[in-house]
Structure formats: C-alpha cells, structure tokens
Protein backbone atom coordinates (compact mmCIF):
# COMPACT_ATOMS: atom_id res chain seq x y z
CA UNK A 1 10.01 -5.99 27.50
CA UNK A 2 10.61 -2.83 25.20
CA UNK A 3 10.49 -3.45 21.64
CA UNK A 4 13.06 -1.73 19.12
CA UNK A 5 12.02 0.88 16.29
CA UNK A 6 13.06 0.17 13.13
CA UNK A 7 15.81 2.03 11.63
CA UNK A 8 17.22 2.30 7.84
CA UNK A 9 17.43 -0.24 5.71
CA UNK A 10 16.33 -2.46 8.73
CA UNK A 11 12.49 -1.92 9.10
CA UNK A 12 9.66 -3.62 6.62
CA UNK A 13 11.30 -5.64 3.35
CA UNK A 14 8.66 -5.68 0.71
CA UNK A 15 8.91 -7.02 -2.25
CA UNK A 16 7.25 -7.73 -5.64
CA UNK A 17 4.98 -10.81 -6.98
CA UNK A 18 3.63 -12.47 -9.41
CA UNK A 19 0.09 -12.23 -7.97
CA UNK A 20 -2.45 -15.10 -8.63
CA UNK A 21 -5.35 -13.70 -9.92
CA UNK A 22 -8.63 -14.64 -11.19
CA UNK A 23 -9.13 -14.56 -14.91
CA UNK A 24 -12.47 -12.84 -15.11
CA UNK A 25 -13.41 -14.45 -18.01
CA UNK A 26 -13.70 -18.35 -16.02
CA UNK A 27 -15.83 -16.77 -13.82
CA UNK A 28 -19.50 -15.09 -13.01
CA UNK A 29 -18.27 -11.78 -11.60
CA UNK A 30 -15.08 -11.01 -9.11
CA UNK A 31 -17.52 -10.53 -6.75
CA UNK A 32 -18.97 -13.57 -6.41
CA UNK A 33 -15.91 -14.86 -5.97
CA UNK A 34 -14.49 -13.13 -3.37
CA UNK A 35 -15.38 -13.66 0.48
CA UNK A 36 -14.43 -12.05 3.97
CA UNK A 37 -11.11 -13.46 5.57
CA UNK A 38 -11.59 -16.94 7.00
CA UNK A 39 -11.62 -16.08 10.47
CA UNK A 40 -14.90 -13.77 9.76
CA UNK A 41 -16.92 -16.53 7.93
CA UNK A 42 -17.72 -18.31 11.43
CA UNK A 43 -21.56 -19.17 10.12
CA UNK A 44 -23.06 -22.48 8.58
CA UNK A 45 -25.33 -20.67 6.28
CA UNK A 46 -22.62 -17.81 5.55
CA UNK A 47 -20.45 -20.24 4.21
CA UNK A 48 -23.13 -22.17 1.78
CA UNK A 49 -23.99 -18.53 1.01
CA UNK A 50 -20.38 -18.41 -0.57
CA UNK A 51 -20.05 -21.69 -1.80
CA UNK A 52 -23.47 -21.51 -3.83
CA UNK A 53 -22.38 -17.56 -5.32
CA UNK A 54 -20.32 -19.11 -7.83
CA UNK A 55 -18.70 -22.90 -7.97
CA UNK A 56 -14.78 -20.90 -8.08
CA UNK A 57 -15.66 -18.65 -4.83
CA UNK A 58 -12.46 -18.42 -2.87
CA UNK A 59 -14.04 -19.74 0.49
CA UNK A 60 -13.86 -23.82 -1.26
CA UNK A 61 -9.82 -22.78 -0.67
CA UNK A 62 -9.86 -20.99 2.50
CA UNK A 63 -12.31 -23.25 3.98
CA UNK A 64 -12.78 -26.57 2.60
CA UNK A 65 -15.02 -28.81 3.71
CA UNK A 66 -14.56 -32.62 4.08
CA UNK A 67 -14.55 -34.86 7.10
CA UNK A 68 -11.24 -34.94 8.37
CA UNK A 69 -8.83 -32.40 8.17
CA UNK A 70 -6.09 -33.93 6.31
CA UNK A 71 -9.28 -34.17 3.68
CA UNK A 72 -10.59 -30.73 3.75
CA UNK A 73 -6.31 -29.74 3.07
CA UNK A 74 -6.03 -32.18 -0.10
CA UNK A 75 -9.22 -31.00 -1.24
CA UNK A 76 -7.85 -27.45 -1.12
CA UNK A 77 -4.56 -28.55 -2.51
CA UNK A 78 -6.52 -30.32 -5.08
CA UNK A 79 -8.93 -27.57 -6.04
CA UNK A 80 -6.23 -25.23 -6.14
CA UNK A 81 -4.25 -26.86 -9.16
CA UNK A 82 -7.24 -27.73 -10.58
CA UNK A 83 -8.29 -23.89 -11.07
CA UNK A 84 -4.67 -22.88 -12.26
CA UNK A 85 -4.62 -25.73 -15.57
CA UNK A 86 -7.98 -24.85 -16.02
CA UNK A 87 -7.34 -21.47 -16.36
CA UNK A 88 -9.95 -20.04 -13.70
CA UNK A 89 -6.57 -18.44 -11.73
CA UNK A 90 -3.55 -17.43 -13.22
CA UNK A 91 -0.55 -15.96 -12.23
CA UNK A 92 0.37 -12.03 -13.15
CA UNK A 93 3.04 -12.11 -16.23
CA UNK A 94 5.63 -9.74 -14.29
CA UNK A 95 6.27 -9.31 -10.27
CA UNK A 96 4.18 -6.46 -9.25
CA UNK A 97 3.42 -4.51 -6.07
CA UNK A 98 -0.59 -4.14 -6.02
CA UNK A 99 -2.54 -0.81 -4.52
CA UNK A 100 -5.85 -1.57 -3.60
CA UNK A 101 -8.53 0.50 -2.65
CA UNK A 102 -11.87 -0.34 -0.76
CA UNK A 103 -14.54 2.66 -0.55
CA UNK A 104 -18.12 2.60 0.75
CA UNK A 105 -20.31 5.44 2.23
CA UNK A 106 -17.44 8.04 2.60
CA UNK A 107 -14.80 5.71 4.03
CA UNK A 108 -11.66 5.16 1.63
CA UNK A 109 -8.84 2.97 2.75
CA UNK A 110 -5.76 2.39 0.63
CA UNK A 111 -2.38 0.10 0.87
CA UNK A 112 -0.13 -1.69 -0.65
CA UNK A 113 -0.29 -5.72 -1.51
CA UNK A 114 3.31 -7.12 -1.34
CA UNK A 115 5.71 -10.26 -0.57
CA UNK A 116 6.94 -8.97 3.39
CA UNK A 117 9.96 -10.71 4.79
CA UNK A 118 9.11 -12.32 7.73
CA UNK A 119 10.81 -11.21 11.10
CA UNK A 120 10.81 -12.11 14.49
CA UNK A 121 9.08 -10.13 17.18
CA UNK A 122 12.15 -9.83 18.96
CA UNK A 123 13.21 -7.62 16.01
CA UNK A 124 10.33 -5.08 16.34
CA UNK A 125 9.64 -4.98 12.60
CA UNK A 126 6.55 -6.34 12.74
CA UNK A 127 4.75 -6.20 15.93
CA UNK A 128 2.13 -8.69 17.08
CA UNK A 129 -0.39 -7.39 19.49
CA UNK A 130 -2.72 -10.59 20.45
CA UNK A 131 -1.92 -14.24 21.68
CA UNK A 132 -2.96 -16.92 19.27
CA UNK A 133 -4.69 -20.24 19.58
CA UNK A 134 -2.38 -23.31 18.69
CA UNK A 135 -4.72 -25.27 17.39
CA UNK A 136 -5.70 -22.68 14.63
CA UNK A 137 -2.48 -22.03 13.82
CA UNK A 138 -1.72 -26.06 13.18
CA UNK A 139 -5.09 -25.80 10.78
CA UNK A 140 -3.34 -22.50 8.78
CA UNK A 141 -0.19 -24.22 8.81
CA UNK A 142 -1.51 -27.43 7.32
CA UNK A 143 -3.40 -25.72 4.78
CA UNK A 144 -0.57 -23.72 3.34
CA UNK A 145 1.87 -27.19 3.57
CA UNK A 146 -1.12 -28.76 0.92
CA UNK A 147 -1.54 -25.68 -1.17
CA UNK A 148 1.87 -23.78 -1.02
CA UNK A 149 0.45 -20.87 -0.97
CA UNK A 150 -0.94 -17.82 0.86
CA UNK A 151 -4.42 -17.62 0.08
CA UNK A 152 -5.38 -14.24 1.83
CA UNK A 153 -3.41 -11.08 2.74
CA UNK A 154 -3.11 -10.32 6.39
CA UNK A 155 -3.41 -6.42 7.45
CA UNK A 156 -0.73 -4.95 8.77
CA UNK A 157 -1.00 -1.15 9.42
CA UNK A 158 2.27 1.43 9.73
CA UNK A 159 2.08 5.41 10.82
CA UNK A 160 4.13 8.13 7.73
CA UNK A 161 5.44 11.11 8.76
CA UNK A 162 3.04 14.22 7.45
CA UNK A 163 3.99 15.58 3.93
CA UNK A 164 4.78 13.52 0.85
CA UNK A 165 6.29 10.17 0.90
CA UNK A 166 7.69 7.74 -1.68
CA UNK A 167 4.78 5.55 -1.38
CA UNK A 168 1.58 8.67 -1.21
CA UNK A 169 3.36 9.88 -4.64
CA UNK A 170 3.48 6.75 -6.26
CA UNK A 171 -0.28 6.33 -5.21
CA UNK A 172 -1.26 9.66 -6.58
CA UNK A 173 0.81 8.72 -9.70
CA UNK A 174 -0.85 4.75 -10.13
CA UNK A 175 -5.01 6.04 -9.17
CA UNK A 176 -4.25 7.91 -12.78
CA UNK A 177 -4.11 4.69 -14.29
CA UNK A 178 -7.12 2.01 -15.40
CA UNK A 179 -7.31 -0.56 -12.52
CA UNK A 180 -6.54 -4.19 -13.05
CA UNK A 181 -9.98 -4.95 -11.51
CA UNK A 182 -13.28 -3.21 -10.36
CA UNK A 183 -15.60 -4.29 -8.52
CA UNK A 184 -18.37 -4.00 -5.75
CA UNK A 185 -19.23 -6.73 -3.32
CA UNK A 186 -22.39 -7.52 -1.75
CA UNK A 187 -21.87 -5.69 1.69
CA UNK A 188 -21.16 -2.47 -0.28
CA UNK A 189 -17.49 -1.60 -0.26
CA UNK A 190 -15.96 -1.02 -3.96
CA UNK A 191 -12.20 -2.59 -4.47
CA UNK A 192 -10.51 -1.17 -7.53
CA UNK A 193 -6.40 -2.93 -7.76
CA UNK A 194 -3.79 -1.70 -9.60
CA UNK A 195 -0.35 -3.01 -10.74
CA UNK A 196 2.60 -1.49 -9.96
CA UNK A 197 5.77 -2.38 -11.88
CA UNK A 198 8.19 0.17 -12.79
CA UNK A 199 11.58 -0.38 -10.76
CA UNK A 200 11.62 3.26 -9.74
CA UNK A 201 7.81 3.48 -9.10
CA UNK A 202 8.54 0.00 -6.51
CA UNK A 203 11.99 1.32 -5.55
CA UNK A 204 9.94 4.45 -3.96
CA UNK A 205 7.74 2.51 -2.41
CA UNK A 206 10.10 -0.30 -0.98
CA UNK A 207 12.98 2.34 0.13
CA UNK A 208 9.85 4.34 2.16
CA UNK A 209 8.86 1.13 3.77
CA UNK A 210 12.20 0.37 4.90
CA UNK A 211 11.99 3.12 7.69
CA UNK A 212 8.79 1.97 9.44
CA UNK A 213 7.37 -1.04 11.64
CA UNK A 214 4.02 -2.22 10.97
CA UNK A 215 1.57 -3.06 13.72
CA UNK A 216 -0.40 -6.37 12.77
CA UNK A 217 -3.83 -5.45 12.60
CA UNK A 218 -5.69 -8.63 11.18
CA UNK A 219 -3.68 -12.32 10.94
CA UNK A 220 -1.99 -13.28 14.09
CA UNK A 221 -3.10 -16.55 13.05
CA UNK A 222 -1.63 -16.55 9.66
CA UNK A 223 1.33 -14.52 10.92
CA UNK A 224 2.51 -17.34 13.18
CA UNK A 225 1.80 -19.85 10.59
CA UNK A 226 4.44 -17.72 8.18
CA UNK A 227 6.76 -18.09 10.89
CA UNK A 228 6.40 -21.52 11.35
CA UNK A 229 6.76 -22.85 7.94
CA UNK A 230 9.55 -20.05 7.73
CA UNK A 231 11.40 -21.92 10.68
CA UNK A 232 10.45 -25.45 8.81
CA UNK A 233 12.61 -24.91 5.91
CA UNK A 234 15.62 -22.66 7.67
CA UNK A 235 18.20 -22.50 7.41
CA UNK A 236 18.08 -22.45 3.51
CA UNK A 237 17.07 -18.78 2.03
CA UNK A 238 12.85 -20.27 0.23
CA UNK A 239 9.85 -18.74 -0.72
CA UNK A 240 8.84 -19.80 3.21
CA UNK A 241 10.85 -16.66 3.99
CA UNK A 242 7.95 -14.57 2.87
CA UNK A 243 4.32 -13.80 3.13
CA UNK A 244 1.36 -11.90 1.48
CA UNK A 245 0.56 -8.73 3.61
CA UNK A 246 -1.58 -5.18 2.81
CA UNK A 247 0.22 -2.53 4.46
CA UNK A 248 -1.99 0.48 5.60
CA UNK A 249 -0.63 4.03 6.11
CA UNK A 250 -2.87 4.09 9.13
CA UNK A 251 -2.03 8.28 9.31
CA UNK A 252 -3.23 8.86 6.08
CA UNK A 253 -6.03 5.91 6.02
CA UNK A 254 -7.46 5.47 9.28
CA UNK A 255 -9.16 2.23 10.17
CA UNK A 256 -11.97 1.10 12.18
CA UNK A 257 -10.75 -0.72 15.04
CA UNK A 258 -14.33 -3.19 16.52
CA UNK A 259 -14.52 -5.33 19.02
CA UNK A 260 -14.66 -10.06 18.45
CA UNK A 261 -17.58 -10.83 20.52
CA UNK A 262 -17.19 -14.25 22.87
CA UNK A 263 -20.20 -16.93 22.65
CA UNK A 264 -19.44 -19.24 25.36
CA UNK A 265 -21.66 -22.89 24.41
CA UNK A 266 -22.05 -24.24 27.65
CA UNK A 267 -23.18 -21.69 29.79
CA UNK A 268 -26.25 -20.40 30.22
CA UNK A 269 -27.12 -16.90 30.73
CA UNK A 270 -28.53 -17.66 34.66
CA UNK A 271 -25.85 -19.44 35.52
CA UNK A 272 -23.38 -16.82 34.84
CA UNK A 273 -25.34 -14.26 36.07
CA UNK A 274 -25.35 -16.48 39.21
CA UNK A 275 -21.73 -17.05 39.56
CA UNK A 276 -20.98 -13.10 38.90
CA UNK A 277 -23.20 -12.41 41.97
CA UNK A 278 -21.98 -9.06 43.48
CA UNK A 279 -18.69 -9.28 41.96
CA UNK A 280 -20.23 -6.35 39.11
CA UNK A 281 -23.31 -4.42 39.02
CA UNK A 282 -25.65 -6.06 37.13
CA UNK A 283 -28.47 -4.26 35.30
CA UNK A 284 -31.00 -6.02 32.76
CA UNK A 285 -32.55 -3.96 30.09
CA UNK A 286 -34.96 -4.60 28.17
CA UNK A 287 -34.72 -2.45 24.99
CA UNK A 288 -33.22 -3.11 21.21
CA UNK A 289 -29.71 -4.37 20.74
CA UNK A 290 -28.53 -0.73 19.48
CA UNK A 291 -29.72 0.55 22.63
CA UNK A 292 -28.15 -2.28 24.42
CA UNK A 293 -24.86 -1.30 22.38
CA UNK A 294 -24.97 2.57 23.14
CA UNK A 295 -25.51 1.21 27.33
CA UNK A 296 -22.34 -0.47 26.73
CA UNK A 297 -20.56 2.05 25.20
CA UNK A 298 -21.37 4.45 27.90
CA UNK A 299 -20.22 1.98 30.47
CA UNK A 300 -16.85 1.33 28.79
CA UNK A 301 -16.28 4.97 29.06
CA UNK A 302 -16.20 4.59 32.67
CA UNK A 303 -14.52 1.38 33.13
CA UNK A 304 -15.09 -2.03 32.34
CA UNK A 305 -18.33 -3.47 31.17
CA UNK A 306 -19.76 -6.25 29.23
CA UNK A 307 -23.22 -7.17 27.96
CA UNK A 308 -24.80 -10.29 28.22
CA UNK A 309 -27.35 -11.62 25.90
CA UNK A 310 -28.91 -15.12 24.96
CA UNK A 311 -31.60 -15.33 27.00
CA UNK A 312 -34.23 -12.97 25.43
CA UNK A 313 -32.73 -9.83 26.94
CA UNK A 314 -29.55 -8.18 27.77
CA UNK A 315 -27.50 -7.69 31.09
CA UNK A 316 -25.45 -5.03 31.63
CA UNK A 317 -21.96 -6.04 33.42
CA UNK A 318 -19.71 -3.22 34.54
CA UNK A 319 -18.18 -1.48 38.09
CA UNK A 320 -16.38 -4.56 39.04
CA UNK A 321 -14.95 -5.28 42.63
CA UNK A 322 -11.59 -3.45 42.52
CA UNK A 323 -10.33 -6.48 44.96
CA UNK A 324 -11.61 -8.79 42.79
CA UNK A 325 -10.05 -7.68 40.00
CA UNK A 326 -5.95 -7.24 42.13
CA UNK A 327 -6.93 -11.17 43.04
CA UNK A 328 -7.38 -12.25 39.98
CA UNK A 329 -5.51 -10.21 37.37
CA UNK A 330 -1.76 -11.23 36.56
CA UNK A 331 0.05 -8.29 38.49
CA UNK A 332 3.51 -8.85 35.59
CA UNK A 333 1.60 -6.57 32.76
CA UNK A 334 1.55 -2.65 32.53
CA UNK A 335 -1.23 -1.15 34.36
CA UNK A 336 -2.89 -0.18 30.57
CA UNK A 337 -3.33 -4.00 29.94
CA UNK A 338 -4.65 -5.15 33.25
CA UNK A 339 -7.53 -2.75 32.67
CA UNK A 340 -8.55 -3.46 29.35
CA UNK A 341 -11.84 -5.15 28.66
CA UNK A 342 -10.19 -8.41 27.47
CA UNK A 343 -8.02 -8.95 30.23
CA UNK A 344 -10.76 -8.75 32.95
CA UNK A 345 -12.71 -11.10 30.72
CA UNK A 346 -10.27 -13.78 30.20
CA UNK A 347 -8.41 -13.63 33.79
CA UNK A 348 -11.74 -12.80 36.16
CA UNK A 349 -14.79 -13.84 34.23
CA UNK A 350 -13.68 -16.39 32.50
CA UNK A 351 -11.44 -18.22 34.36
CA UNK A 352 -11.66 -17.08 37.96
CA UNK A 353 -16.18 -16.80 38.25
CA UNK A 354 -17.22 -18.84 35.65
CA UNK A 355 -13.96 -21.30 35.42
CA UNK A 356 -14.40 -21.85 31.57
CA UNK A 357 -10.89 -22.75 29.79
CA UNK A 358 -10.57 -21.24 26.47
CA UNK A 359 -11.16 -24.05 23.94
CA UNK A 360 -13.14 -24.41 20.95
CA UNK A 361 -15.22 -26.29 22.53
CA UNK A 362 -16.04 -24.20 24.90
CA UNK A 363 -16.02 -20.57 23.37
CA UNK A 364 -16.35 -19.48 19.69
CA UNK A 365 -15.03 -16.02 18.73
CA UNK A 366 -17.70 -14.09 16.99
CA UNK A 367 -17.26 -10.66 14.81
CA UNK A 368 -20.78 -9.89 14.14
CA UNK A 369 -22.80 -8.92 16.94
CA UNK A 370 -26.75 -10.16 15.99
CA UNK A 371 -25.23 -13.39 15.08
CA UNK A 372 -23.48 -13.84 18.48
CA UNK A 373 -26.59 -12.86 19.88
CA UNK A 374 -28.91 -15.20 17.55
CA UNK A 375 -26.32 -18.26 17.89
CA UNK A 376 -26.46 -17.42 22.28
CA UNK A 377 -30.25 -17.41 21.87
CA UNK A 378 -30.58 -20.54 19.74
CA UNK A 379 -28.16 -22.62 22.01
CA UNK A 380 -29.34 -21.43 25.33
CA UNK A 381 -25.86 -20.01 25.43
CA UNK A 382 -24.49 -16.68 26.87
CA UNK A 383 -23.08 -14.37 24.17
CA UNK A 384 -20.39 -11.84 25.85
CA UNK A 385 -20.92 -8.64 23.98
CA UNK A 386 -17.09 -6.24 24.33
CA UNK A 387 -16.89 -2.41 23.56
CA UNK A 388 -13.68 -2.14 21.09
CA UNK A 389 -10.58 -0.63 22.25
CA UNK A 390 -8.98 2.13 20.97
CA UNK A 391 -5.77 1.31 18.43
CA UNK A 392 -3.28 3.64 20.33
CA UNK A 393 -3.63 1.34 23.14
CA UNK A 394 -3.14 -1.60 20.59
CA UNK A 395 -0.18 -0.10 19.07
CA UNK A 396 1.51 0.98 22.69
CA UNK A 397 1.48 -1.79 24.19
CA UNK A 398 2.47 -3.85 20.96
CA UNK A 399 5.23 -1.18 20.87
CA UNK A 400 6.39 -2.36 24.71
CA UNK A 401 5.98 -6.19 23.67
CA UNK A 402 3.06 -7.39 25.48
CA UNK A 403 0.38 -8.91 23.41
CA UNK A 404 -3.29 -8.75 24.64
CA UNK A 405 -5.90 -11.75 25.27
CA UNK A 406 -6.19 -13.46 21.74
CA UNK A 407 -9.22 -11.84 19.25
CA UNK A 408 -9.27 -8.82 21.15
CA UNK A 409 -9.44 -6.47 18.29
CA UNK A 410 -11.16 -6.37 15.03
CA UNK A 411 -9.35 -3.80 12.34
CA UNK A 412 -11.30 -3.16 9.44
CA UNK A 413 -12.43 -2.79 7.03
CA UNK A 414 -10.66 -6.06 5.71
CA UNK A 415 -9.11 -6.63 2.46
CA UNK A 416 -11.44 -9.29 0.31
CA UNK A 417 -10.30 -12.31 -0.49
CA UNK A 418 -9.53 -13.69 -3.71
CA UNK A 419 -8.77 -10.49 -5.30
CA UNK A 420 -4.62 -11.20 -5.31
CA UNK A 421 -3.09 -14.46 -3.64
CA UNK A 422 0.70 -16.31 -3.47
CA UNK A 423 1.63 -19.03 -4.93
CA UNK A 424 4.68 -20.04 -3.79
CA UNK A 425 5.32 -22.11 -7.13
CA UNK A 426 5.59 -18.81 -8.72
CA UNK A 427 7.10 -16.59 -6.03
C-alpha cells in the first residue's frame, strides 16, 4: 500500500513539556546516570555496570529487576515517585522544547526533544519501518501503565528542504545560549541540552514541523506501546495522546544506520552449517573479526551474505540458490524487500533451513557485534552476523507501507537516557 505525504498543518504535531530532569545536585555526575536505550543494554554484566555507576542511574527505571514482572513494574513505579519527593528528579518549571546535541570524534548530531501527537500509520505522519514483537511491546506497555510516564525518547528522523528553516534558525539562535546540562559519557559522545521557551522561538519550530513526516528510526517498540495506551484511554482527548520523541533533520544531521546482529541459543554452529548445505556458498575464514566484517561487507555488495560465528571461527554465507530463495520468499512484497538481508534471513534461513520460530527463547537480538560473538561462543550457539542496510531503502519502503523483518536496522547514534523524560502527571 502507498503511504500519504504530509501536507500543512497535517504532518508532525509537536509540542512543549515540562521535562523531568535530574537535579544534578542528588546525584554523582549526569553521566553516571544516564544509560543506552533499553533495547541496547541486552548484557548481564552491562546492566550491573549501570546499576553499580550510581544508586539513581536511569537503567533501575528502564529495566528493573525483580522476579516477576508485575514486580520489576511496581518497583519502577515505586522508584520513580520515590526519586521525584526526594528531589533526585524534578520536573522543568515551564513547558519547553529541548535541543540536544551529541558530538564525538567529528560526528555532531542535533534534534529536537518534544511531546509528538501520536498518529496512525495509515496517516503517513509517522512512518514505521520494522515489525515488532508482541511480547515486548506488552513489557513497554506495562511499564508505562506503573510509572505513567515515558522514560526514554524514541528517534524519529525527518528530511528539510536546503536553505534556512524555522527550526536550523532557532538552533543557530539557542547553541548561543549556556546549556541546561553538559556532559560526557563513558563511550565518548558529549550531550550538551538546551531549553527552548519563547512562544515565537517554539512557534518556528512547531509551524516547520508541521510540513514533514518523520521516519521512525529507533522505538518501534515504544511506538506501538504509545499507540496502545493511546487507544486504552480513547475516546477522551489525555496525556496518552502523546509521546516523548527526538526528531532528527536527517539532511542536515546524518545518522549512522548499523546492522542488530541475531544469536540464535539452540543451534549450534555445525548444525546450521549442515542444514544450509549447498543452498549458499560457504567459506570459513580464519582471520580477526574486523577482517571477518570487511569479508562481509564485500559480500553484501554483491548480494546477500551473512557471517557465522560461535564456534571459534567464522563462516562466510552468501550467493544463495536463486530457486531457493522464489520458494521460500513471500512473493506479496516489492522486489527491494524480498532482497534485503533480513528478509532472506527470517523467511529462508530461519524458518525454511533451519526451522527456528522467532521467540525469545529461541533468538536474542544483539547490537554489538563481539558480544554476539562472545555470548555464540560461550553457549555453543551460532551468532548471525548482518551487513546494515542503507536508510534510503529504510525510508522507501516505509514511504510505500511495508515494514521490514523486526530489528533490522540500528540508527544511531542514540539519544542517552535520563537526560529529559515525561511524566505524564505533569504533561
């Protein structure tokens, strides 16, 4: 199905809030509050890493641990109002729109932290581009029930015509200004956030925005949850009707689109070299992981290709059977998603040669690639190593309404959490 542009007065809705914020006095540093977006903290020892930086990192929110579910959600809930009366987070006096900035070895990526109204997809505001996993988005939804609140912008990223906008002046304008916050966390990037308040200052930015559709570029999880607990409380007009987003002027701000690696527990790397047989050429090499990489990238330039690691060494998937892959490959998509990466993954590898359904259980969804090798290697496990795509053939085929195989693309870099959150009790 095609998807509509936006047009005036009919494209993104953002508005101001009164960001919760911490107080940097209650705490050790911003930094060592702060953590990755949920999704990205995947490791045991990454997460004690961020529970033991400070007792108020944001991770005992976005991932609480207890034994059950409905525990590790009233222990957010709980930890949450426990923070606000004692002061460690506090709400901004005034509704603001936030810039934030993240910088680090030459790369510099700006947007804009707001309230978006939520839309449908069928209303090509905002456009989804993967499927997402129910079960996560039950966890996400449960989580934001116990806390009302948003606890971590998603990314969503929108293209500006060349020349000066409302929204590049007002940036020029506001990086004049002291920042609200400074600071640099341990994997390098700097954030610096600012406040933006005057009504003209948000009226430029908010009147610019209403021309454009964004592309969603990190959150399909949290995105369905907003429309969920949107749909919950409808038909009345409540907070619900609204979530925290960054929006990214991808044309002036370009970001770095990787690929989520699979780690699939129960299979071991002979066994699915076994059941591949001569379905791909196969080719082991034994050399470092960045030389491993670079194969793969040089592959992927020819077709499809995959690596496969966990078992001391790395395999080299690509040139599939061209019959294979018309047998197996649903023949209802555009030709551009039948041939990406994901797609022969999930419809021939996955379920056709190796017939492994896509459950927790069965495969975790891994961002960094030496830990999806490590965790393949530990487990006697086969780690599926994916060369990313590029983001015009993310953002066409959003454009035409066909999502791609769920975690298929991983936009950075990602905005930190804990620098500016939602609470719905004050939005």
């Amino acid at each position: 199905m095609s998807t509509p542009g936006p047009h005036e007065d009919h494209g993104l809705r953002l508005v101001p809030l009164r960001g919760l914020r911490y107080v940097p006095e209650e705490v050790g540093s911003l930094a060592a509050v702060t953590s990755p977006p949920y999704d990205v903290v995947v490791r045991p020892d990454g997460l004690l890493h961020l529970e033991s930086a400070d007792p108020h990192n944001i991770v005992r929110l976005i991932l609480p641990q207890a034994d059950t579910a409905a525990a590790r959600h009233q222990q957010a809930a709980e930890t949450l109002r426990s923070w606000l009366a004692e002061g460690v987070l506090a709400p901004d006096d005034e509704p603001a729109l936030y810039l934030y900035e993240q910088s680090r070895n030459g790369l510099l990526q700006r947007g804009i932290i707001g309230a978006l109204a939520l839309s449908t997809p069928e209303e090509g505001i905002v456009l989804p581009h993967e499927d997402v996993m129910p079960h996560v988005v039950d966890d996400r939804a449960a989580l934001m029930r116990a806390t009302a609140a948003n606890l971590e912008p998603l990314l969503l990223t929108y293209r500006s015509p060349t020349g000066p906008t409302g929204t590049t002046t007002t940036v020029e304008r506001t990086l004049t200004r002291p920042p609200l916050l400074s600071t640099t966390t341990e994997d390098g990037f700097h954030h610096r956030l600012w406040s933006i308040t005057d009504p003209a200052e948000v009226s430029a930015i908010t009147t610019d925005l209403s021309h454009h559709q964004a592309l969603i570029a990190d959150g399909h999880h949290r995105w369905a949850t907003y429309l969920r607990l949107k749909q919950e409380h409808a038909p009345a007009a409540t907070p619900w009707d609204y979530g925290l987003v960054l929006l990214v002027d991808t044309a002036r701000y370009p970001l770095q689109v990787r690929a989520i690696h699979r780690l699939l527990h129960r299979l071991p790397v002979a066994e699915a070299l076994a059941a591949v047989g001569d379905a791909f050429r196969v080719r082991r090499l034994s050399v470092p992981l960045t030389e491993a990489m670079a194969a793969l990238a040089e592959a992927a330039a020819d077709g499809n290709a995959f690596l496969l690691a966990g078992d001391g060494t790395y395999h080299l998937l690509d040139r599939p059977d061209p019959d294979l892959l018309s047998r197996t490959i649903r023949s209802d998509r555009p030709a551009a998603w039948r041939t990406l990466d994901a797609s022969v993954l999930h419809e021939t590898l996955l379920a056709h040669l190796w017939r492994i359904p896509d459950a927790p259980e069965d495969i975790a969804y891994i961002h960094d690639t030496e830990a999806a090798v490590e965790q393949a290697e530990r487990h006697d496990a086969t780690a599926v190593l994916m060369h990313p795509v590029r983001e015009e053939v993310v953002r066409d085929l959003a454009r035409q309404g066909v999502t791609m195989p769920r975690k298929s693309t991983s936009f950075g870099p990602k905005p930190a959490t804990g620098l500016v959150l939602r609470s719905l009790e004050f939005n």
